[in-house]
C-alpha atoms as a PDB file:
ATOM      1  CA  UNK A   1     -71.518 -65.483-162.362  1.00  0.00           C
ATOM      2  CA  UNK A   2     -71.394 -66.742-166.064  1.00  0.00           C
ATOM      3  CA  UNK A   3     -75.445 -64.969-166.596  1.00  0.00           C
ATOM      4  CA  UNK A   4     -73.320 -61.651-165.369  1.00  0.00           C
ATOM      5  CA  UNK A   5     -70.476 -62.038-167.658  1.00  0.00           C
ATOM      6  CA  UNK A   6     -73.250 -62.823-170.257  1.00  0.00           C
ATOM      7  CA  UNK A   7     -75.329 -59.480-169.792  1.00  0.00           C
ATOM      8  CA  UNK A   8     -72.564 -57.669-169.486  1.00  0.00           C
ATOM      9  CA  UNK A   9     -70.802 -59.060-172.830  1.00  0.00           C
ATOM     10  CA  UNK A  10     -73.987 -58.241-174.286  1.00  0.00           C
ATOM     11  CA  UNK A  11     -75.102 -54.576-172.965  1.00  0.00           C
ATOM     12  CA  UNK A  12     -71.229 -53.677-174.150  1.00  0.00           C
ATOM     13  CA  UNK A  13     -71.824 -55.500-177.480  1.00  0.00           C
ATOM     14  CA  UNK A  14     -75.336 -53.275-177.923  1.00  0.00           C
ATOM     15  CA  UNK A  15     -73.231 -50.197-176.608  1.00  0.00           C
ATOM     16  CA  UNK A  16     -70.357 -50.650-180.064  1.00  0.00           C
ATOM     17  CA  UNK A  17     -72.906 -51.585-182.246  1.00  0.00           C
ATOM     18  CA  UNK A  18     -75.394 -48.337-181.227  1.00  0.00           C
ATOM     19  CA  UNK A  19     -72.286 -45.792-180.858  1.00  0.00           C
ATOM     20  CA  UNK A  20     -71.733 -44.603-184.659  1.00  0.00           C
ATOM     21  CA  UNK A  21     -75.498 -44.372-185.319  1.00  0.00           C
ATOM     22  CA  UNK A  22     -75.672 -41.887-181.961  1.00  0.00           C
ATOM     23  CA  UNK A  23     -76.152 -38.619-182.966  1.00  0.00           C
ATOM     24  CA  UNK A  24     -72.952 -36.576-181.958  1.00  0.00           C
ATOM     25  CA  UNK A  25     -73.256 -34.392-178.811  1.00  0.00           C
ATOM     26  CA  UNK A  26     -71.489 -31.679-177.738  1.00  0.00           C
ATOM     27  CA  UNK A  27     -68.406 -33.138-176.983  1.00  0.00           C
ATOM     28  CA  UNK A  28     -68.105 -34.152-180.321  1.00  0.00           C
ATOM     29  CA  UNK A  29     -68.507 -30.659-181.274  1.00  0.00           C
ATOM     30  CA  UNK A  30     -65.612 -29.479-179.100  1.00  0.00           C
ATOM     31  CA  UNK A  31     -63.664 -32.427-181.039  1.00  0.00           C
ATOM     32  CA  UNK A  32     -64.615 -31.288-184.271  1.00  0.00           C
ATOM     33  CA  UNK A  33     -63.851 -27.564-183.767  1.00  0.00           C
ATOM     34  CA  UNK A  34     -60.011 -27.769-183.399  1.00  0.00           C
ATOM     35  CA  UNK A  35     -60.211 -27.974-187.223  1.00  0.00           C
ATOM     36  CA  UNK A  36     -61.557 -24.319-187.416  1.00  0.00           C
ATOM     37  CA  UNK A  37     -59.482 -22.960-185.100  1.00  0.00           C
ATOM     38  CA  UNK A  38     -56.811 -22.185-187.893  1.00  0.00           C
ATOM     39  CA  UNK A  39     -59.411 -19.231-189.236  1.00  0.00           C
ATOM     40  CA  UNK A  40     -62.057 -18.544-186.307  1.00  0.00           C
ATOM     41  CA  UNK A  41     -59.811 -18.854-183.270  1.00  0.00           C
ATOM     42  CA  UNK A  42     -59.474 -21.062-180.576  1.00  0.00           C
ATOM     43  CA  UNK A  43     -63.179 -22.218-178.926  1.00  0.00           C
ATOM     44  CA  UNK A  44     -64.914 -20.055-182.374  1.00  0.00           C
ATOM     45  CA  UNK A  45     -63.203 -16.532-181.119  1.00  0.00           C
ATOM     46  CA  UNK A  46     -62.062 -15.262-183.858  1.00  0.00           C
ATOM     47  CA  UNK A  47     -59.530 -11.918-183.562  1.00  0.00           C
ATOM     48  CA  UNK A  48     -59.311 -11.031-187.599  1.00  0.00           C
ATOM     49  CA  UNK A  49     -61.682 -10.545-190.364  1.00  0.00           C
ATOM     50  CA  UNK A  50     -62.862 -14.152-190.098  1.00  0.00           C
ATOM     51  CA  UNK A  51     -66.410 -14.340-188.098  1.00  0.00           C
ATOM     52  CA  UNK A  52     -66.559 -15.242-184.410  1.00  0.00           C
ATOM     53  CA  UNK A  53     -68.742 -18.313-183.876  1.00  0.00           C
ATOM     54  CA  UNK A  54     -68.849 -18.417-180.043  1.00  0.00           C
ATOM     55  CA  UNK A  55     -71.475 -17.371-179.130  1.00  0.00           C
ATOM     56  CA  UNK A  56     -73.742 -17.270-181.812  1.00  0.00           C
ATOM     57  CA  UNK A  57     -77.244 -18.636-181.795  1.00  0.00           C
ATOM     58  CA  UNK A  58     -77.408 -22.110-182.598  1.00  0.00           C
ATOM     59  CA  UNK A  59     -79.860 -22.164-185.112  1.00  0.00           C
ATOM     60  CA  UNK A  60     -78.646 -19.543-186.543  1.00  0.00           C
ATOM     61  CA  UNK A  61     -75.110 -21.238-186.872  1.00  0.00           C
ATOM     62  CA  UNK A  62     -76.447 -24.521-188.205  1.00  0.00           C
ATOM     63  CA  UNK A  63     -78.351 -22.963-190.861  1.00  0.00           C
ATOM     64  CA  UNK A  64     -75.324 -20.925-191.704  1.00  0.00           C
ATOM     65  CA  UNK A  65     -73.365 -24.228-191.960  1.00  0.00           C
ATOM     66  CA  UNK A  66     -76.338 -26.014-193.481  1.00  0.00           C
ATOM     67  CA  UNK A  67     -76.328 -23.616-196.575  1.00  0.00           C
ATOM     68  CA  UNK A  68     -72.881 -23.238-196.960  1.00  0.00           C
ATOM     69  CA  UNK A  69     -72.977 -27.289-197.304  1.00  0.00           C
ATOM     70  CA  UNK A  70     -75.786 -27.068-199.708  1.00  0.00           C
ATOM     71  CA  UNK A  71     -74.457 -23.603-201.501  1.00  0.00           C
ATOM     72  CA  UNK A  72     -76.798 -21.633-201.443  1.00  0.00           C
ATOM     73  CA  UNK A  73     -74.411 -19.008-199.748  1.00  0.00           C
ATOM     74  CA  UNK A  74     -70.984 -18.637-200.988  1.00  0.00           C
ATOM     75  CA  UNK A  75     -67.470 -18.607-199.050  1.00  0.00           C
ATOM     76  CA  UNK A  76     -64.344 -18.351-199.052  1.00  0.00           C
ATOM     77  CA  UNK A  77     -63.119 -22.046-198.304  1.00  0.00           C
ATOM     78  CA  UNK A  78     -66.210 -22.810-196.475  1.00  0.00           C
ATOM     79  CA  UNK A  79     -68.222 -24.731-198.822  1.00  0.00           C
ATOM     80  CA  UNK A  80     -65.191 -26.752-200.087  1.00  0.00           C
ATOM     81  CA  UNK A  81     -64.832 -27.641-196.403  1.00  0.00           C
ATOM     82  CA  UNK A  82     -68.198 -28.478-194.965  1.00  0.00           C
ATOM     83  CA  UNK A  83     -68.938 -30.897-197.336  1.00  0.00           C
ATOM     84  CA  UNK A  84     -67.345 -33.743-194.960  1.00  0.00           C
ATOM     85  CA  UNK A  85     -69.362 -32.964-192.372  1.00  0.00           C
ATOM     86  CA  UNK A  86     -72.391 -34.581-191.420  1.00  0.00           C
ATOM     87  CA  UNK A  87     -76.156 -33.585-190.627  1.00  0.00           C
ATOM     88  CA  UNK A  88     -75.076 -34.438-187.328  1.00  0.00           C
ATOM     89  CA  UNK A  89     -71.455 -33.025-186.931  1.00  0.00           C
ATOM     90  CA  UNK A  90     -72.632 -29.929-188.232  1.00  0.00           C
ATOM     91  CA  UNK A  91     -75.559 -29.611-185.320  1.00  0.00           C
ATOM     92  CA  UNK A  92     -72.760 -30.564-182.711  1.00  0.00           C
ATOM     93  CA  UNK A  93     -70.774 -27.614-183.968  1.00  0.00           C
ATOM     94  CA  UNK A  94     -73.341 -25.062-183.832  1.00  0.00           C
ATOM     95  CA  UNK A  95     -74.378 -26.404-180.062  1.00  0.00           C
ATOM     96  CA  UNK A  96     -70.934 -26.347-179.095  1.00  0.00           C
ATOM     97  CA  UNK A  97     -69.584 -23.097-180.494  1.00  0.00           C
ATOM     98  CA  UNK A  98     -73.840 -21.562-179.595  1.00  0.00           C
ATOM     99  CA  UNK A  99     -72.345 -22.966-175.654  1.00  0.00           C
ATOM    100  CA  UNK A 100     -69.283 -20.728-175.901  1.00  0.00           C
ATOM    101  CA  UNK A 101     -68.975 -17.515-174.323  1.00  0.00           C
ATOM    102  CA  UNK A 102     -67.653 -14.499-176.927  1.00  0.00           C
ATOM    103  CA  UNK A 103     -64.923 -12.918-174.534  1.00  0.00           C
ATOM    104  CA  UNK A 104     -61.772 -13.144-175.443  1.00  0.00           C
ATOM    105  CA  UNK A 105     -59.134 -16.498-174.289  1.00  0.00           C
ATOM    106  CA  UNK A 106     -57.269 -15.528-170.901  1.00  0.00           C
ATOM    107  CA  UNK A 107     -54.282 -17.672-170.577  1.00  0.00           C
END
């Protein structure tokens, strides 16, 4: 009984240690959209001027993200924002908003 506790002390403690170094999947995209759902909408559909992200390819989102990071194109908040964002935040974003149907929110 004590080797069980043991391995299983251990496999947990290699689970924490490993997490943050995990790249983030889609759920963590999901997480990290509700903060631009004040601009593009709830889930990336976006009813105003602002660009709808659901949908969109997701390489062509994370190079869109990618360069407004690095400035090489302009926006209107977006490079002031982006710059928090990781490599790896901004690829769950485009695969979560890429995994998001266009159509409009039914509730």
């Amino acid at each position: 009984m004590r080797m069980i506790s043991t391995v299983l002390l251990a496999g947990l403690t290699l689970g924490l240690l490993a997490g943050p170094g995990l790249a983030a999947d889609n759920g963590d995209g999901a997480r990290l959209a509700n903060a631009c759902t004040s601009c593009h909408g709830l889930e990336g559909r976006s009813l105003g001027v602002t660009p709808v992200l659901a949908g969109q390819a997701e390489e062509d989102l994370l190079a869109k993200l990618k360069a407004f990071k690095d400035g090489t194109v302009e926006g209107t908040i977006m490079n002031r924002l982006i710059r928090g964002y990781t490599d790896e935040e901004l690829a769950a974003l485009a695969a979560y908003f890429s995994s998001v149907t266009p159509e409009a929110v039914t509730q």
